[in-house]
C-alpha atoms as a PDB file:
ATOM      1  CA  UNK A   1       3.932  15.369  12.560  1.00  0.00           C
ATOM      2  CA  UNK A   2       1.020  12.709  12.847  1.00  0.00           C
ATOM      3  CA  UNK A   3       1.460   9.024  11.654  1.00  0.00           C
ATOM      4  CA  UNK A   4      -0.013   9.820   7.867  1.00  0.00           C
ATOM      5  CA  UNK A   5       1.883  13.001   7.334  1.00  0.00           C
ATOM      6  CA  UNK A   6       5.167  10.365   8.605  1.00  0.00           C
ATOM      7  CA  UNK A   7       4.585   7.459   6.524  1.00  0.00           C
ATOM      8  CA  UNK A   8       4.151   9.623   3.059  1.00  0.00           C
ATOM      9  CA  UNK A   9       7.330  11.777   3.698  1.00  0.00           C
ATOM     10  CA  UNK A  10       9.187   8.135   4.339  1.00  0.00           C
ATOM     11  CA  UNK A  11       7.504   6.623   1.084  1.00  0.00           C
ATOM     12  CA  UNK A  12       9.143  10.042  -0.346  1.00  0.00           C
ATOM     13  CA  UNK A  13      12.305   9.902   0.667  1.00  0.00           C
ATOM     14  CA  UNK A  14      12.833   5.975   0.296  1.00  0.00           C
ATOM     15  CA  UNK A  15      11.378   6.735  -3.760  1.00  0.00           C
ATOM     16  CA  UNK A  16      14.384   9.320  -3.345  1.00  0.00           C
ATOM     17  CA  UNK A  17      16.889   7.007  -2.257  1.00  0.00           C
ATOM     18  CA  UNK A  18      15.869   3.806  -4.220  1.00  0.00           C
ATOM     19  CA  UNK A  19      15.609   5.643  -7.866  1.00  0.00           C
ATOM     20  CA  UNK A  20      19.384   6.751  -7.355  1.00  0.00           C
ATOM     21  CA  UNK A  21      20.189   3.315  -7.567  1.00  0.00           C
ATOM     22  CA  UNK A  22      17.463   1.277  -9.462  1.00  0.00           C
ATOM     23  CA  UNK A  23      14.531   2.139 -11.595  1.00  0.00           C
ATOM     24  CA  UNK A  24      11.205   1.867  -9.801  1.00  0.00           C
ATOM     25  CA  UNK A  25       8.483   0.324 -11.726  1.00  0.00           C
ATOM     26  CA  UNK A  26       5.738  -0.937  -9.287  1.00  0.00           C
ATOM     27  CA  UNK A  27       5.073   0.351  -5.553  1.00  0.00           C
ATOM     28  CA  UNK A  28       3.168  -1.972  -3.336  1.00  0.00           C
ATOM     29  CA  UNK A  29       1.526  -0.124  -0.225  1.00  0.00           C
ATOM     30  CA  UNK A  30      -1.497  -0.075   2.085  1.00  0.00           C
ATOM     31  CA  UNK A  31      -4.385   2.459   1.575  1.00  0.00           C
ATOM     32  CA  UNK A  32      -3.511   5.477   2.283  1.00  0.00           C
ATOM     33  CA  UNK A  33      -5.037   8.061   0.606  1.00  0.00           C
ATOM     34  CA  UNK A  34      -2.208  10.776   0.612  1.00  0.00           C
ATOM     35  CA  UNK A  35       0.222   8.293  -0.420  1.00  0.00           C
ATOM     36  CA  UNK A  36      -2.287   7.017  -3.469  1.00  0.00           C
ATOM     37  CA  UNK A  37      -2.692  10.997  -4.664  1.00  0.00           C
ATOM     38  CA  UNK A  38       1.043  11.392  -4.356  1.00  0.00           C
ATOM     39  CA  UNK A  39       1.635   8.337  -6.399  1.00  0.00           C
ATOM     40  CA  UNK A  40      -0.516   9.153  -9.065  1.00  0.00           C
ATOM     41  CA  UNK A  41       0.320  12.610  -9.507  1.00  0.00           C
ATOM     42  CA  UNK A  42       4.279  12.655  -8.189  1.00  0.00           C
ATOM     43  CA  UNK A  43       5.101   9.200  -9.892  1.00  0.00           C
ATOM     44  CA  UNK A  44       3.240   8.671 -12.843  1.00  0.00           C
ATOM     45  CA  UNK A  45       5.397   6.472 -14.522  1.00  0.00           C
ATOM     46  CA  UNK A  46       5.090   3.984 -11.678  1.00  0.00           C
ATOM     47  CA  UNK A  47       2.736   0.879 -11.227  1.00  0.00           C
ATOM     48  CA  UNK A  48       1.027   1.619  -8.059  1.00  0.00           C
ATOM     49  CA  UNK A  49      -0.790  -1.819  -6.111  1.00  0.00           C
ATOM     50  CA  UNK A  50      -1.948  -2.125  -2.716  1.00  0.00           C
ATOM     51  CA  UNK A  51      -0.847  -4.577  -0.237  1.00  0.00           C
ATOM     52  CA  UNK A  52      -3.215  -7.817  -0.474  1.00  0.00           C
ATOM     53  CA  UNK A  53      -3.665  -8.292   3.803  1.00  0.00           C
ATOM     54  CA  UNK A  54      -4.601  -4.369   3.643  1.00  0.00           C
ATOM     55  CA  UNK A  55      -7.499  -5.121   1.029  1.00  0.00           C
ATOM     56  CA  UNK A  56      -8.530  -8.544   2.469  1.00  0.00           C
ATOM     57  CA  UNK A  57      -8.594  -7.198   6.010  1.00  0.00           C
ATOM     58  CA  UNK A  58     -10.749  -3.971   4.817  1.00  0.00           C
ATOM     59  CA  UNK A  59     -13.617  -6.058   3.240  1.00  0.00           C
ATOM     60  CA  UNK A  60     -14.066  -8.594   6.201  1.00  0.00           C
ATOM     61  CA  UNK A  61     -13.184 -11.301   3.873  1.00  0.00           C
ATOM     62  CA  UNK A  62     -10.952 -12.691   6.906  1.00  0.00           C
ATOM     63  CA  UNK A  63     -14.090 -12.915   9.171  1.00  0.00           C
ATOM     64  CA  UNK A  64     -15.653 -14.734   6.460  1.00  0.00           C
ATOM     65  CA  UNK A  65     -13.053 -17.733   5.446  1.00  0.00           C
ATOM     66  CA  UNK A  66     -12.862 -17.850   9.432  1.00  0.00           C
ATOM     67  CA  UNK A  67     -16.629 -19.019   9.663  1.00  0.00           C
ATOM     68  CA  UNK A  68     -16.645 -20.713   6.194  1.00  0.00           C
ATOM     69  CA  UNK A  69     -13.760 -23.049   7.979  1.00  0.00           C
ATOM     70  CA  UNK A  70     -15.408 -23.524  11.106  1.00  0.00           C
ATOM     71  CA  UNK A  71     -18.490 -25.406   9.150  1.00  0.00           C
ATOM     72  CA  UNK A  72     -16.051 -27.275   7.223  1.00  0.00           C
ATOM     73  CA  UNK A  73     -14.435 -28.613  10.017  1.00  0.00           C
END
């Protein structure tokens, strides 16, 4: 079983194990595709975000403030 395949049948089972105590309204992950399709279709009912250091990191933005800063100072 590779890493992907791993980290949706652990979102999967933790869903499991959380919504037999708690109700589960939002789901913050990174960007996995698998995990966003099972999500939507699987879980419908809950509010799915992704992890903010995921997003920055993909769009460089990092990189960016890092120069931006080194002008400033």
């Amino acid at each position: 079983m590779n890493s992907h395949n791993m980290e949706l049948e652990g979102l999967k089972r933790s869903l499991e194990n959380v919504k037999k105590q708690l109700p589960v309204l939002a789901l913050i992950t990174d960007r996995h595709a698998s995990i966003k399709n099972y999500v939507a279709k699987s879980e419908p009912t809950i509010r799915h975000h992704y992890d903010g250091w995921h997003v920055v990191r993909s769009k460089n933005i990092f990189a960016q403030f890092s120069y931006s800063f080194k002008i400033l100072f």
